[in-house]
C-alpha atoms as a PDB file:
ATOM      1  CA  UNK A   1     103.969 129.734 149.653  1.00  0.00           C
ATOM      2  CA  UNK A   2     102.041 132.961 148.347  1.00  0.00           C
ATOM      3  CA  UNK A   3     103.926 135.017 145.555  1.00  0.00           C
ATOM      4  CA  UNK A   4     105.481 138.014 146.613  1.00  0.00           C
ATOM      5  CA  UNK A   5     103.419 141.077 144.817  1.00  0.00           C
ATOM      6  CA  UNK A   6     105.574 142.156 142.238  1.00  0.00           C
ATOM      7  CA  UNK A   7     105.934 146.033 141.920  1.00  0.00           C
ATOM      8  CA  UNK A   8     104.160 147.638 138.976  1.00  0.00           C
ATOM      9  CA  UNK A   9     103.408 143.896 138.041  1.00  0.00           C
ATOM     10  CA  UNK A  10     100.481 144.873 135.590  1.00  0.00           C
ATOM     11  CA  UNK A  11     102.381 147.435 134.039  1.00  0.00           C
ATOM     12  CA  UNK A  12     105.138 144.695 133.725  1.00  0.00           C
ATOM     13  CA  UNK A  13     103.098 142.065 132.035  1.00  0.00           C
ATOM     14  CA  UNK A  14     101.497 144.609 129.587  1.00  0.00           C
ATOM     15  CA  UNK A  15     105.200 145.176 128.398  1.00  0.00           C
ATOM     16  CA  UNK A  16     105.435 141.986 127.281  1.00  0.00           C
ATOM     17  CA  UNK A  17     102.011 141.690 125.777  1.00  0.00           C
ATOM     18  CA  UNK A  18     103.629 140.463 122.428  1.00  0.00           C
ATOM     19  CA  UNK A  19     104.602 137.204 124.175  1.00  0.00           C
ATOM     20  CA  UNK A  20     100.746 136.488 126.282  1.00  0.00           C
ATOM     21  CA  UNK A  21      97.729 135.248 125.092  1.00  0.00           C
ATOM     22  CA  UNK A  22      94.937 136.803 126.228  1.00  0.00           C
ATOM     23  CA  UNK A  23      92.397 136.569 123.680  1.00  0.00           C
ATOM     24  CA  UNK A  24      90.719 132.649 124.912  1.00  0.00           C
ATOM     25  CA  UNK A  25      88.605 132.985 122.411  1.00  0.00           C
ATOM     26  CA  UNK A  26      91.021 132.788 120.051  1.00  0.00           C
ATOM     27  CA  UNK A  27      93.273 130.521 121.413  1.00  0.00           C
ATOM     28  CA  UNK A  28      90.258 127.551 121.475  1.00  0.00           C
ATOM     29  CA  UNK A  29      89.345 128.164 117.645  1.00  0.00           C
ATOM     30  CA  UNK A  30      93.503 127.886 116.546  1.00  0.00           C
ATOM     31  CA  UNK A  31      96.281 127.754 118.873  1.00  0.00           C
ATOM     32  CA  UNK A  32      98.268 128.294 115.756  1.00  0.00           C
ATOM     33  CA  UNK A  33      97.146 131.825 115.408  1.00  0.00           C
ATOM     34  CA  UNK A  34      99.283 132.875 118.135  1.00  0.00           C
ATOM     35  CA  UNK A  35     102.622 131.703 116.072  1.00  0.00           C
ATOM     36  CA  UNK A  36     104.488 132.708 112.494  1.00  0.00           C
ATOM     37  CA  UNK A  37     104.423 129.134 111.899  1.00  0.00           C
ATOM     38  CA  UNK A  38     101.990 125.889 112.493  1.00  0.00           C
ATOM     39  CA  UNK A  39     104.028 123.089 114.722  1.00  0.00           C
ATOM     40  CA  UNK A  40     103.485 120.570 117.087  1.00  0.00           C
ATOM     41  CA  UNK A  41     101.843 122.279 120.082  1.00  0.00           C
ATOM     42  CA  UNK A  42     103.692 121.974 123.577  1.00  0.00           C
ATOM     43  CA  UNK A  43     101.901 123.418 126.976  1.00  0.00           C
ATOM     44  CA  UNK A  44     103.358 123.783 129.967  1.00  0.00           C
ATOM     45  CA  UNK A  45     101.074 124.428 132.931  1.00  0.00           C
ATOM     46  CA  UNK A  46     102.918 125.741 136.201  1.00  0.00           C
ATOM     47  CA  UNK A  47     105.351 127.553 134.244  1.00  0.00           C
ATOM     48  CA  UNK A  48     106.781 129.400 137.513  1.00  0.00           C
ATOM     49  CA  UNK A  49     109.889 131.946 136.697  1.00  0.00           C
ATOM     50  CA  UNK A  50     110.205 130.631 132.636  1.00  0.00           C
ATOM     51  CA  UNK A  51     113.623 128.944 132.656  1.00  0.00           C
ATOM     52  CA  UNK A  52     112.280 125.783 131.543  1.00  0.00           C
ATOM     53  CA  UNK A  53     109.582 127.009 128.641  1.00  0.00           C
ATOM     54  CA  UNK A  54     112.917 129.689 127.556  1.00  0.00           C
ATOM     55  CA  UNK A  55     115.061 126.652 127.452  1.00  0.00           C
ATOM     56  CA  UNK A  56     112.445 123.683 125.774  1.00  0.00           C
ATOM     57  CA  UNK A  57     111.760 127.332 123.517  1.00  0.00           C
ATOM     58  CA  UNK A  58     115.479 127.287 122.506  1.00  0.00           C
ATOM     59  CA  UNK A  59     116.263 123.486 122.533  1.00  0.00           C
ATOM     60  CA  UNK A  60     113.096 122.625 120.029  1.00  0.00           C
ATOM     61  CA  UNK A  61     112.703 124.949 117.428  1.00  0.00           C
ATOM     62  CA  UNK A  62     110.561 122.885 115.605  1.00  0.00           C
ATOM     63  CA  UNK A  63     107.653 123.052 118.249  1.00  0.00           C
ATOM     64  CA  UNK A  64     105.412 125.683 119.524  1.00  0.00           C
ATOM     65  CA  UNK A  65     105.161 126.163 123.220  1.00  0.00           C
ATOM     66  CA  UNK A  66     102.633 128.029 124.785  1.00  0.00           C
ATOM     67  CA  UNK A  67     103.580 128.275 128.980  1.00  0.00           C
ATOM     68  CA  UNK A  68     101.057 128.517 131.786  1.00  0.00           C
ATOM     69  CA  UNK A  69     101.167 129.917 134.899  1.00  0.00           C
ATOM     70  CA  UNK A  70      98.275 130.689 137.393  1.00  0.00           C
ATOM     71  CA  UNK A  71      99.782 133.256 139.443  1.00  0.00           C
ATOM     72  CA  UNK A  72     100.319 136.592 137.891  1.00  0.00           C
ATOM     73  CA  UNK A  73     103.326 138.059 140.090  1.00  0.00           C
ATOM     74  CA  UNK A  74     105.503 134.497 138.852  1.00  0.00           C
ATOM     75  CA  UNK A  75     104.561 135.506 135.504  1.00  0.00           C
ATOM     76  CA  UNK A  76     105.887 138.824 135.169  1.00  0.00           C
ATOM     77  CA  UNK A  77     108.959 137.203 135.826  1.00  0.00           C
ATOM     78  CA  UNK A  78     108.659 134.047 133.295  1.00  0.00           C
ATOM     79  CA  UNK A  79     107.465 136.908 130.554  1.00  0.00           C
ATOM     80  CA  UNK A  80     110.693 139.156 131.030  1.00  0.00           C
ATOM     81  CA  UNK A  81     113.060 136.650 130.803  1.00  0.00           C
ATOM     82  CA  UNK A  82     111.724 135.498 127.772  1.00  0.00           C
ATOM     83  CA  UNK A  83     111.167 139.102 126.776  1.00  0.00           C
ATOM     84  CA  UNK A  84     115.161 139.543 127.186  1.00  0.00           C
ATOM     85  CA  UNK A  85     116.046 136.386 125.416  1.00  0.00           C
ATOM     86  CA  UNK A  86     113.668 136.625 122.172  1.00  0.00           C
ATOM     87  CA  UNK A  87     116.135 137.747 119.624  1.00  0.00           C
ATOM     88  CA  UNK A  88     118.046 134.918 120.819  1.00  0.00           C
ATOM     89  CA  UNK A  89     115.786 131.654 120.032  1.00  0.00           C
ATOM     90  CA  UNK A  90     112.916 131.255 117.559  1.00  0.00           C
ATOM     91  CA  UNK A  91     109.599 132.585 117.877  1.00  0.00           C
ATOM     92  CA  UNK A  92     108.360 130.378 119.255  1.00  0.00           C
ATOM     93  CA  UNK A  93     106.687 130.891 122.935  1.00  0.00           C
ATOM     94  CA  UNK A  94     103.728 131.906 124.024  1.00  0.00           C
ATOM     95  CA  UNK A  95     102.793 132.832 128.040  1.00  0.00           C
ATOM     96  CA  UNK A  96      98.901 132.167 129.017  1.00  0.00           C
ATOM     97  CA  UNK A  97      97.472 133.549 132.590  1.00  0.00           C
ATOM     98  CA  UNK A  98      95.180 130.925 134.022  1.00  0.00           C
ATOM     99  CA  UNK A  99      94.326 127.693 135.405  1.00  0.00           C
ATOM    100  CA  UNK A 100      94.069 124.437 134.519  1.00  0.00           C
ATOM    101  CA  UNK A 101      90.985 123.704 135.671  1.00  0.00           C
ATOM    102  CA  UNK A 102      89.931 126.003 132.276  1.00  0.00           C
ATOM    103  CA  UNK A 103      91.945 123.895 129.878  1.00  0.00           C
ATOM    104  CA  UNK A 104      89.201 122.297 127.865  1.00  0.00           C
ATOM    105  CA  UNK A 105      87.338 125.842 127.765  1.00  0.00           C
ATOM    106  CA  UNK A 106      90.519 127.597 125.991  1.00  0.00           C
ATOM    107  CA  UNK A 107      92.023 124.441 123.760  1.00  0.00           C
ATOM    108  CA  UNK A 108      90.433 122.507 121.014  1.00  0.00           C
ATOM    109  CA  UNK A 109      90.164 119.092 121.923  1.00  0.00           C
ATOM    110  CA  UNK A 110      93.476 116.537 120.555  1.00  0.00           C
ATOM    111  CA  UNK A 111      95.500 119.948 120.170  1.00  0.00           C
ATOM    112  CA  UNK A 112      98.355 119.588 121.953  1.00  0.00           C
ATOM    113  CA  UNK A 113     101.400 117.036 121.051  1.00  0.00           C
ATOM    114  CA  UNK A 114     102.789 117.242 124.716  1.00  0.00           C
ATOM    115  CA  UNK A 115     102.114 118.691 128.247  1.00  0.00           C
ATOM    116  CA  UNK A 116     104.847 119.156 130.529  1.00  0.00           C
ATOM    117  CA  UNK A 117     104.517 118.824 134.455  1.00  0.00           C
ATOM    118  CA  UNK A 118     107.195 120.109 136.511  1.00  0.00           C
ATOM    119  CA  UNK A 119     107.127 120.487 139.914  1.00  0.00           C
ATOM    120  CA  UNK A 120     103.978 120.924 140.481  1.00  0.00           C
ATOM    121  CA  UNK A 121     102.226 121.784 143.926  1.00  0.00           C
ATOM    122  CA  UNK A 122     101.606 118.567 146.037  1.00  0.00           C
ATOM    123  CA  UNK A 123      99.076 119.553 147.866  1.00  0.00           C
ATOM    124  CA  UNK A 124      99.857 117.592 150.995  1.00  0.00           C
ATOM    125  CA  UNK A 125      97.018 116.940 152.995  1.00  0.00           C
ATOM    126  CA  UNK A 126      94.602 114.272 151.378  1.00  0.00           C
ATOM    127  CA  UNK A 127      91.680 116.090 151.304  1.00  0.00           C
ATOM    128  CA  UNK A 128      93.288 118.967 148.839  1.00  0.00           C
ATOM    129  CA  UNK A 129      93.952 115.561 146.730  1.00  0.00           C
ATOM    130  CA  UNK A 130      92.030 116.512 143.844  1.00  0.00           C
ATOM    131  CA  UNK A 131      94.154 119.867 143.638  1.00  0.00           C
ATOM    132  CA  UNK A 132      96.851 117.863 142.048  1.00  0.00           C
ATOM    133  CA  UNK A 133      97.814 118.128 138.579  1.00  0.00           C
ATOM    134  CA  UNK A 134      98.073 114.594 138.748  1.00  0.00           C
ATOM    135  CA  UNK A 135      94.507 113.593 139.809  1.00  0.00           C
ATOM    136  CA  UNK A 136      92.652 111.531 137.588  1.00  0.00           C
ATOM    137  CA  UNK A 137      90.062 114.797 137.203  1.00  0.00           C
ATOM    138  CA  UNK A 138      92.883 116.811 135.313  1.00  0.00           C
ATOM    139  CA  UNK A 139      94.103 113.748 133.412  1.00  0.00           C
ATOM    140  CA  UNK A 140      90.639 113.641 132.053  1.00  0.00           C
ATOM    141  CA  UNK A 141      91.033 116.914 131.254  1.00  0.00           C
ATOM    142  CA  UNK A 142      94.920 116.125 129.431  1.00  0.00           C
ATOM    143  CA  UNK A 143      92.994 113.298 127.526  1.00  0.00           C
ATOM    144  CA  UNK A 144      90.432 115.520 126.019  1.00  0.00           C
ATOM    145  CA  UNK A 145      93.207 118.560 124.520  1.00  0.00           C
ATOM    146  CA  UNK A 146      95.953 116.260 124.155  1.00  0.00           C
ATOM    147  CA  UNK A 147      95.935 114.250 120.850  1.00  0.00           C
ATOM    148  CA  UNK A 148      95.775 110.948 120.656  1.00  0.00           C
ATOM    149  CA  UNK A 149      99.437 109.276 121.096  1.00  0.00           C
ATOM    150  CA  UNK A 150      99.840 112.710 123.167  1.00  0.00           C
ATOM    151  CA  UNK A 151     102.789 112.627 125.570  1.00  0.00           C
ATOM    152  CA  UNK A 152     102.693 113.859 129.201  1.00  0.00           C
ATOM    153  CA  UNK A 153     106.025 114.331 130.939  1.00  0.00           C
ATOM    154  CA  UNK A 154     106.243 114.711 134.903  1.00  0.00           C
ATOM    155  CA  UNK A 155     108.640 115.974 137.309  1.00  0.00           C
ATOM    156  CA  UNK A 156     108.928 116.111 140.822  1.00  0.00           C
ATOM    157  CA  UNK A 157     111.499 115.770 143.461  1.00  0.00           C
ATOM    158  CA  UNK A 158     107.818 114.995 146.140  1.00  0.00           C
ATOM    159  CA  UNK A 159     108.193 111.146 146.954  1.00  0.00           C
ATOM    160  CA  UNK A 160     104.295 111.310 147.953  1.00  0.00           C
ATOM    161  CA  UNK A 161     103.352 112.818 144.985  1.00  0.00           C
ATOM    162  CA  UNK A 162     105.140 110.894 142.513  1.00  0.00           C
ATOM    163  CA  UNK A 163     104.158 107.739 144.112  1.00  0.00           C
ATOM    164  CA  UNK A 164     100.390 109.157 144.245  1.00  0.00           C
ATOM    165  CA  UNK A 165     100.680 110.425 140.303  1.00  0.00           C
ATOM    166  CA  UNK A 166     101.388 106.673 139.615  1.00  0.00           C
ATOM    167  CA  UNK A 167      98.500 105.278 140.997  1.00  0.00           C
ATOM    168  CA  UNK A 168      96.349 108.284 139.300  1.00  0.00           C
ATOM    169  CA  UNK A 169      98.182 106.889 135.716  1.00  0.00           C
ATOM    170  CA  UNK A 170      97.487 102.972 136.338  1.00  0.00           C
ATOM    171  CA  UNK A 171      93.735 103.968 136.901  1.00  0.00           C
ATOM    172  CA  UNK A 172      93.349 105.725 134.026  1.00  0.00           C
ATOM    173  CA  UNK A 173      94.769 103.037 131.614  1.00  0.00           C
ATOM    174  CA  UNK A 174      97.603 105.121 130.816  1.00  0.00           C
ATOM    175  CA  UNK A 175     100.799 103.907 129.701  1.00  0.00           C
ATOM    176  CA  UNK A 176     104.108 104.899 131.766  1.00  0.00           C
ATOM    177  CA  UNK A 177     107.909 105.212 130.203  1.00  0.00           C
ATOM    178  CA  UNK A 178     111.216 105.847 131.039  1.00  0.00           C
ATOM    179  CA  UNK A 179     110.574 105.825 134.647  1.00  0.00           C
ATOM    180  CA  UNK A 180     113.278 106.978 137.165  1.00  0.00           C
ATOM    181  CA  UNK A 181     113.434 108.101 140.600  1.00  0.00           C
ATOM    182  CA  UNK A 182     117.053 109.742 140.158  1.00  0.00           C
ATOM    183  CA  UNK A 183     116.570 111.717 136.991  1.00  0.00           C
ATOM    184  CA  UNK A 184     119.865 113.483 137.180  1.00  0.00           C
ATOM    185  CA  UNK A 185     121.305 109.765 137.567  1.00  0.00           C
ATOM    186  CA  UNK A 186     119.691 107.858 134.787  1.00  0.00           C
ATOM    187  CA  UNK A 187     120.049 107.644 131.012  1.00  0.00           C
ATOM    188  CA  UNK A 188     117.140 109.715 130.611  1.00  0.00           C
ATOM    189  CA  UNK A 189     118.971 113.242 131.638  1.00  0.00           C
ATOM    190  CA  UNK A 190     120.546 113.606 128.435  1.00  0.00           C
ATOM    191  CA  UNK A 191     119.006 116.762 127.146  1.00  0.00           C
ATOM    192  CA  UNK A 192     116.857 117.658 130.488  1.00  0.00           C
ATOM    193  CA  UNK A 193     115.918 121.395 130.958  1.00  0.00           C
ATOM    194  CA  UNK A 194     116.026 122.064 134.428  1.00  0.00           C
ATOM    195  CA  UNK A 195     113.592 124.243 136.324  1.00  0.00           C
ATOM    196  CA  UNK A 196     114.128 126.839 139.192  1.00  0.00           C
ATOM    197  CA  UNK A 197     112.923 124.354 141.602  1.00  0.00           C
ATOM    198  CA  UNK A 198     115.112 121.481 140.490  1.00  0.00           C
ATOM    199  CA  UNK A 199     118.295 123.154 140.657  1.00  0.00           C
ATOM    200  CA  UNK A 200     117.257 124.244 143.833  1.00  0.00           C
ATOM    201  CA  UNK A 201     116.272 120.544 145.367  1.00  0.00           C
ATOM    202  CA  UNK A 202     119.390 119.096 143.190  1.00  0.00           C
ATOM    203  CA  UNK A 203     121.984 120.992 144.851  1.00  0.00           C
ATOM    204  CA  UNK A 204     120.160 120.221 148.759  1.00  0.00           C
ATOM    205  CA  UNK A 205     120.482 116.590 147.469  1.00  0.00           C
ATOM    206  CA  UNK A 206     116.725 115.588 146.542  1.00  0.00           C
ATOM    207  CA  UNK A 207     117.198 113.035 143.891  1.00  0.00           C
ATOM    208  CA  UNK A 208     114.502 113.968 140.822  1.00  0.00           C
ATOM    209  CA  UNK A 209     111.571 111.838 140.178  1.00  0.00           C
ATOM    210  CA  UNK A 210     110.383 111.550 136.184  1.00  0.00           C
ATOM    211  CA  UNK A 211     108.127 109.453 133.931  1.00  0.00           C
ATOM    212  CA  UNK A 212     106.643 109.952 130.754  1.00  0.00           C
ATOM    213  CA  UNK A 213     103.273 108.897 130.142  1.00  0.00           C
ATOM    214  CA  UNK A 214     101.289 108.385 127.204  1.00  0.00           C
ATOM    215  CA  UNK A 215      97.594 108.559 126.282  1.00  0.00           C
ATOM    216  CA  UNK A 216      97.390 105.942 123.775  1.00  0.00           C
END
């Protein structure tokens, strides 16, 4: 589903301008510059309305997070909640405009600590396959910015996709934890952030579909 077009959406975003990185050039000599202090280095690509990276933000102040979203009008929204909760959690968020397929151009490679999936488009039809977050081609990408014992940590409430995502793991030697198709029924809950979308499925009944993964 397209974005709605958010009204005065640039003029939106360059309110917030303290919290978005827009100087790449920057970002892929230090991610660090962007923060008061140096700590391990979350992304979250598909970062949709914010809840999540304003909640991960509040719940681990001993991390950076920098959230990414490739669709402007969902980021004027993830940038002014964050904007109206920043004297209330640690400064420690960062927003990024753009796509993943540009990862490797704007980190350093073995940069990031831990990338966070959630709910990302499934891209139904099989030959949009490698449009998934989950395809071996942006793993690839994962393994070259992530550092080595880097953590990847996947959420979906798509049966197809999950099962798919699994397959894309196995085949890239990657190992797979805490594995659960009923998130919100397991042991590992305790402490989940939910997104927009989950509350959304959760509360039509979709049970929540996790894993962690790690590139050893």
């Amino acid at each position: 589903m397209r974005a709605r077009k958010k009204k005065h959406g640039a003029e939106r975003i360059a309110a917030c301008a303290a919290l978005l990185i827009e100087d790449t050039a920057k970002l892929k000599e230090d991610p660090h510059a962007f923060f008061a202090e140096k700590r391990p280095l979350h992304l979250e690509i598909g970062c949709g309305k914010g809840s999540f990276a304003c909640g991960i933000s509040a719940q681990r102040p001993d991390v950076n997070l920098i959230a990414m979203e490739v669709v402007a009008d969902v980021m004027v929204t993830a940038l002014e909640r964050a904007m109206a909760c920043r004297d209330d959690r640690p400064d420690n968020l960062r927003f990024l405009i753009g796509n993943a397929e540009n990862l490797t151009d704007w980190f350093p490679a073995h940069s990031v600590d831990c990338l966070y999936l959630n709910f990302s488009d499934p891209w139904h039809k099989s030959r949009h396959a490698k449009r998934r977050l989950t395809h071996r081609d942006f793993l690839a990408r994962y393994r070259e910015v992530l550092k080595v014992g880097g953590v990847l940590r996947f959420k979906t409430d798509n049966v197809n996709l999950f099962e798919f995502s699994l397959e894309e793991f196995a085949a890239m030697g990657l190992r797979t934890e805490n594995l659960t198709r009923d998130l919100h029924n397991s042991p590992y809950n305790e402490g989940n952030i939910m997104t927009e979308y989950e509350k959304s499925f959760s509360e039509k009944g979709f049970p929540i579909h996790a894993v962690t993964v790690y590139f050893d």
